[in-house]
Every structure is written in structure tokens, then in C-alpha cells.
PDB file of N, CA and C in Angstrom:
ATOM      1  N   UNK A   1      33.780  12.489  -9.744  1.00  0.00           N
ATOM      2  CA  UNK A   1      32.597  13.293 -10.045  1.00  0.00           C
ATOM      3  C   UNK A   1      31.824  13.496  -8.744  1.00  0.00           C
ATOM      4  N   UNK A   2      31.735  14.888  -8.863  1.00  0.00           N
ATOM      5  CA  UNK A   2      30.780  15.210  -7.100  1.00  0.00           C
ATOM      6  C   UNK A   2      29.096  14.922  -7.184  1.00  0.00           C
ATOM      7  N   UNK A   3      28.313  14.762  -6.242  1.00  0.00           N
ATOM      8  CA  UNK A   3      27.327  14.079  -6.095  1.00  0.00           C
ATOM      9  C   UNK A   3      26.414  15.329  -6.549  1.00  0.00           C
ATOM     10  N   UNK A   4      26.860  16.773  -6.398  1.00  0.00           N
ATOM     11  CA  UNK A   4      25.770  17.668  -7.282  1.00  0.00           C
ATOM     12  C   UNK A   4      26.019  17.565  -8.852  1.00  0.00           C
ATOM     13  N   UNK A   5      27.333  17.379  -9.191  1.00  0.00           N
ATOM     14  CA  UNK A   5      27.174  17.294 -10.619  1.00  0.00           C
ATOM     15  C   UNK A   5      26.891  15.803 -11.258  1.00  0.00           C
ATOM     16  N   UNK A   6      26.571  14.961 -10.247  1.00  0.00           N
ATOM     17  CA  UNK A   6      25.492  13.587 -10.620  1.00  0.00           C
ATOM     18  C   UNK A   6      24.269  13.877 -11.278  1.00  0.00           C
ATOM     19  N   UNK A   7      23.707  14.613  -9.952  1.00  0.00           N
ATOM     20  CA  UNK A   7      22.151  14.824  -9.512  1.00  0.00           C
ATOM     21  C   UNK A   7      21.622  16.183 -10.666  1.00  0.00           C
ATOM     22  N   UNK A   8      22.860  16.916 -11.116  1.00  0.00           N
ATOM     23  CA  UNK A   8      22.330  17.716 -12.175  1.00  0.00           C
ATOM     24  C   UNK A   8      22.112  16.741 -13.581  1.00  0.00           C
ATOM     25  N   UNK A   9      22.865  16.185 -13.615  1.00  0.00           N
ATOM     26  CA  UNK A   9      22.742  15.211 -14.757  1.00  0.00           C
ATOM     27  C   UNK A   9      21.725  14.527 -14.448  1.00  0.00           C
ATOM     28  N   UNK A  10      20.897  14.272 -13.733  1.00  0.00           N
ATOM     29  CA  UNK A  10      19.510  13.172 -13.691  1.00  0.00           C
ATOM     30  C   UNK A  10      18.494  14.343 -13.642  1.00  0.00           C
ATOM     31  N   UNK A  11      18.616  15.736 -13.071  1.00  0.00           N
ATOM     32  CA  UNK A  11      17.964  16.861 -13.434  1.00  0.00           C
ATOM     33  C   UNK A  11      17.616  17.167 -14.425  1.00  0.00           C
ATOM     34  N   UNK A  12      18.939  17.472 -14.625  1.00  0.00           N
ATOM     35  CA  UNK A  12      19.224  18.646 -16.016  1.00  0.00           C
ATOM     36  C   UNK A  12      18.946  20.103 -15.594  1.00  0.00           C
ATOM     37  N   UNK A  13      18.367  21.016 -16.261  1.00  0.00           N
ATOM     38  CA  UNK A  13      18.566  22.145 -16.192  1.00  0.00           C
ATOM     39  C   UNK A  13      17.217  22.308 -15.257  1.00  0.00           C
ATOM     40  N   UNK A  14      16.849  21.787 -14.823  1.00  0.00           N
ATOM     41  CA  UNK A  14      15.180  22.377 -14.282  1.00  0.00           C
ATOM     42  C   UNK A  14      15.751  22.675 -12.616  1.00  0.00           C
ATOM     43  N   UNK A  15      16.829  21.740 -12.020  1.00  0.00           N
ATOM     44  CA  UNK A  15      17.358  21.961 -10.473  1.00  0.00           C
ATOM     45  C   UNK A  15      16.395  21.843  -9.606  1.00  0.00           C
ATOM     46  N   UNK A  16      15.057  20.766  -9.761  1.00  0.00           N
ATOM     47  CA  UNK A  16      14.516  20.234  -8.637  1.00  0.00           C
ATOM     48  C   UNK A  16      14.509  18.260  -9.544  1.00  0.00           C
ATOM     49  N   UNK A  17      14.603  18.228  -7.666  1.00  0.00           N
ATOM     50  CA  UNK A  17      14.419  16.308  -7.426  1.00  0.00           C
ATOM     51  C   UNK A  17      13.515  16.276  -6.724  1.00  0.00           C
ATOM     52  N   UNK A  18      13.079  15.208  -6.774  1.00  0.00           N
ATOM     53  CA  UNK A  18      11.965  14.512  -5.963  1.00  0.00           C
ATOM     54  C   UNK A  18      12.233  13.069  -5.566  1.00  0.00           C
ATOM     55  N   UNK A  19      12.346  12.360  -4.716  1.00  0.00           N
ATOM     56  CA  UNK A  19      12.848  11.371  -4.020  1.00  0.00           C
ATOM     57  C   UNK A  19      12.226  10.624  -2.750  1.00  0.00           C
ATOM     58  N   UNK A  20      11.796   8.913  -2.617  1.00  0.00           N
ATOM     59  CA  UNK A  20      10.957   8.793  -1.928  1.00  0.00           C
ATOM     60  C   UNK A  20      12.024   8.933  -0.813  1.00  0.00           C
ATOM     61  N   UNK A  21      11.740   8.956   0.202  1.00  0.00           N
ATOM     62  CA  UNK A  21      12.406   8.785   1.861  1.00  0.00           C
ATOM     63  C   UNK A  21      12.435   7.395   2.280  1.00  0.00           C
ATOM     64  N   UNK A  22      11.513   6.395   1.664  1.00  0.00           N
ATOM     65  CA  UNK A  22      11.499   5.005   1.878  1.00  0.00           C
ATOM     66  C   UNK A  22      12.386   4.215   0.749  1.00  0.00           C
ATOM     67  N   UNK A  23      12.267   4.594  -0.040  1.00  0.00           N
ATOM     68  CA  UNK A  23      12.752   3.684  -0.783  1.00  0.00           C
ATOM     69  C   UNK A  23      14.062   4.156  -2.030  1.00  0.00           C
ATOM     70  N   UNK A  24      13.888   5.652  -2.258  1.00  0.00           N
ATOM     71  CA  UNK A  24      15.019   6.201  -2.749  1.00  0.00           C
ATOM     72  C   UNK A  24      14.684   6.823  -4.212  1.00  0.00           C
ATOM     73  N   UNK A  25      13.040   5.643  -4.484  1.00  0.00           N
ATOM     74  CA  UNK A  25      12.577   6.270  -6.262  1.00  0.00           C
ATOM     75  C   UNK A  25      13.117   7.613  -6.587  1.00  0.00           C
ATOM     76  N   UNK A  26      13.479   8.246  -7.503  1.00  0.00           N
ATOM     77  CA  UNK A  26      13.831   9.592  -8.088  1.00  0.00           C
ATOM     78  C   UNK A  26      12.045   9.754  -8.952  1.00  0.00           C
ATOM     79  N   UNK A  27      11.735  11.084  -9.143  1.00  0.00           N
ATOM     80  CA  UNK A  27      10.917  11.224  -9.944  1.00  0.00           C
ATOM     81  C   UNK A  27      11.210  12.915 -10.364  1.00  0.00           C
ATOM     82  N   UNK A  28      10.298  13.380 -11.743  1.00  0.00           N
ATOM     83  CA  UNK A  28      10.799  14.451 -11.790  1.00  0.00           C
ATOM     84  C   UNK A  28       9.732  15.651 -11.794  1.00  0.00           C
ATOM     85  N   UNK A  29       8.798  15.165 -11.019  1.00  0.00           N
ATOM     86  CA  UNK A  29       7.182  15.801 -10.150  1.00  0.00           C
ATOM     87  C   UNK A  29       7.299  15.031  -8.923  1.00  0.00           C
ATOM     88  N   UNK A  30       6.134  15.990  -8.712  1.00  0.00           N
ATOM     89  CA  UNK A  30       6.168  15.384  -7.204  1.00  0.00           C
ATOM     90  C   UNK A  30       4.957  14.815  -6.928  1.00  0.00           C
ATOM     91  N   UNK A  31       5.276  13.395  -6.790  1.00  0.00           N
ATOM     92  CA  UNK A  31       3.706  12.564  -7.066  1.00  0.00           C
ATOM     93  C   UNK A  31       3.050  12.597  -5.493  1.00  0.00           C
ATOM     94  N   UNK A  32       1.622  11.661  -5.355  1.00  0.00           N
ATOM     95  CA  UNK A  32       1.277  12.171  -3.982  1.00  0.00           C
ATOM     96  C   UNK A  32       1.411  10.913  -3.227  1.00  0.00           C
ATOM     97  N   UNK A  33       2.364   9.562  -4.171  1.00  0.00           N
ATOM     98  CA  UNK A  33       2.723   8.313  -3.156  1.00  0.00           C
ATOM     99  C   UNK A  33       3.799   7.945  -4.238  1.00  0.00           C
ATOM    100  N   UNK A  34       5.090   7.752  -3.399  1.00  0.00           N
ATOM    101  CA  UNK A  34       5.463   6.198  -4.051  1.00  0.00           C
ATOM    102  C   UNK A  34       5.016   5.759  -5.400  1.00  0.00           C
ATOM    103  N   UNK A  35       5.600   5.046  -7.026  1.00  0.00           N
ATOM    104  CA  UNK A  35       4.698   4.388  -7.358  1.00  0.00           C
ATOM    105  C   UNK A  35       5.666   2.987  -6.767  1.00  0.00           C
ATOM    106  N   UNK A  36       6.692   2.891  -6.452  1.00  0.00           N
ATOM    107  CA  UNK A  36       7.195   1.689  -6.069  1.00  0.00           C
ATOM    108  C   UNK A  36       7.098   1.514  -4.683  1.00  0.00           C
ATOM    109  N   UNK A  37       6.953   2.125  -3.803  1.00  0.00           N
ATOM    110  CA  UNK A  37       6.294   1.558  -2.536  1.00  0.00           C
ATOM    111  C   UNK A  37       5.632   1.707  -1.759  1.00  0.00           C
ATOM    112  N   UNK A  38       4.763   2.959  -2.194  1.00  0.00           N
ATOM    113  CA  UNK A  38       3.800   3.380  -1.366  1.00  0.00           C
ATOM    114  C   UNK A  38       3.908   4.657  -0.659  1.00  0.00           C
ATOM    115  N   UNK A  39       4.928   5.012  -0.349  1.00  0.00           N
ATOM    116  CA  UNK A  39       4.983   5.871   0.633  1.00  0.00           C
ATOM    117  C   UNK A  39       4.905   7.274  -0.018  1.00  0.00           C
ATOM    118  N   UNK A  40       4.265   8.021   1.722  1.00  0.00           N
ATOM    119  CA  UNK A  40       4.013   9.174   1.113  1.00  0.00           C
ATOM    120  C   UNK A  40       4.776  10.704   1.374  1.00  0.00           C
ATOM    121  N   UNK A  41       5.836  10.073   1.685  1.00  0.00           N
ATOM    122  CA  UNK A  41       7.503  10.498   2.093  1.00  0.00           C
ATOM    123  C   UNK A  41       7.859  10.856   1.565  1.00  0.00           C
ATOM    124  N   UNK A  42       7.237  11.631   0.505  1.00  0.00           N
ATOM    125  CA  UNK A  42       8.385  12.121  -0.691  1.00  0.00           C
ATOM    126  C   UNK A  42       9.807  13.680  -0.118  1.00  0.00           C
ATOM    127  N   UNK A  43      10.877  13.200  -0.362  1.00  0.00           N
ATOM    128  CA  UNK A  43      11.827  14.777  -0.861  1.00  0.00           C
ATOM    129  C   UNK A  43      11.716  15.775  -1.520  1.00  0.00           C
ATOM    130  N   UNK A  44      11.946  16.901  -1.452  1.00  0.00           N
ATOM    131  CA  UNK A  44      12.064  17.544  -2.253  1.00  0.00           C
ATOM    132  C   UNK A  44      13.308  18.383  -1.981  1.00  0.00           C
ATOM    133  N   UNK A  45      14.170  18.510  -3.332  1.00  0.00           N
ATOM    134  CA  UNK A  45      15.812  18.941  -3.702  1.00  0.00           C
ATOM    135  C   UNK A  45      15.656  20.452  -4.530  1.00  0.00           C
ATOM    136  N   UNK A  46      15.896  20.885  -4.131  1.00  0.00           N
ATOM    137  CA  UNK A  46      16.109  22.123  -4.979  1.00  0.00           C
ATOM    138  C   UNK A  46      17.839  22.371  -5.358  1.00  0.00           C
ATOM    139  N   UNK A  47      18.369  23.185  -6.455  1.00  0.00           N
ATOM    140  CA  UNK A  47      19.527  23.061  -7.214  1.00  0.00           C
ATOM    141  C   UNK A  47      19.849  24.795  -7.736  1.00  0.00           C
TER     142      UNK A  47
END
């Protein structure tokens, strides 16, 4: 299984991620820290 048809499955149909840079959290907004470590590093994935 390829790593986009992972990441659609933790998506789903919407085709954005959000992901800290420190620590790896997934979320499915884009918060303005971390809630697991603070940082304010977030990714953003588009699909």
C-alpha cells in the first residue's frame, strides 16, 4: 500500500493534512500549536 493511499485513508475525502514538524501529531484543522508538544510548526498537505 502506497503512502498517498495511507494518508487518504486518515483524510478521507476532504485531501488536506495537518502535521506537527516536531513531533509528527496528525490533526484535521490547523490548530495554532501542537496540542502534544507545543510547537508551532505545523504542515500543511494538500491531496
Amino acid at each position: 500500500m502506497g503512502v498517498v493511499t495511507k494518508l487518504k485513508q486518515f483524510v478521507g475525502d476532504e485531501g488536506e493534512l495537518y502535521e506537527c514538524r516536531n513531533c509528527g501529531e496528525k490533526f484535521d484543522h490547523e490548530p495554532e500549536a501542537c496540542s502534544t508538544c507545543g510547537s508551532t510548526e505545523i504542515a500543511h498537505y494538500e491531496f
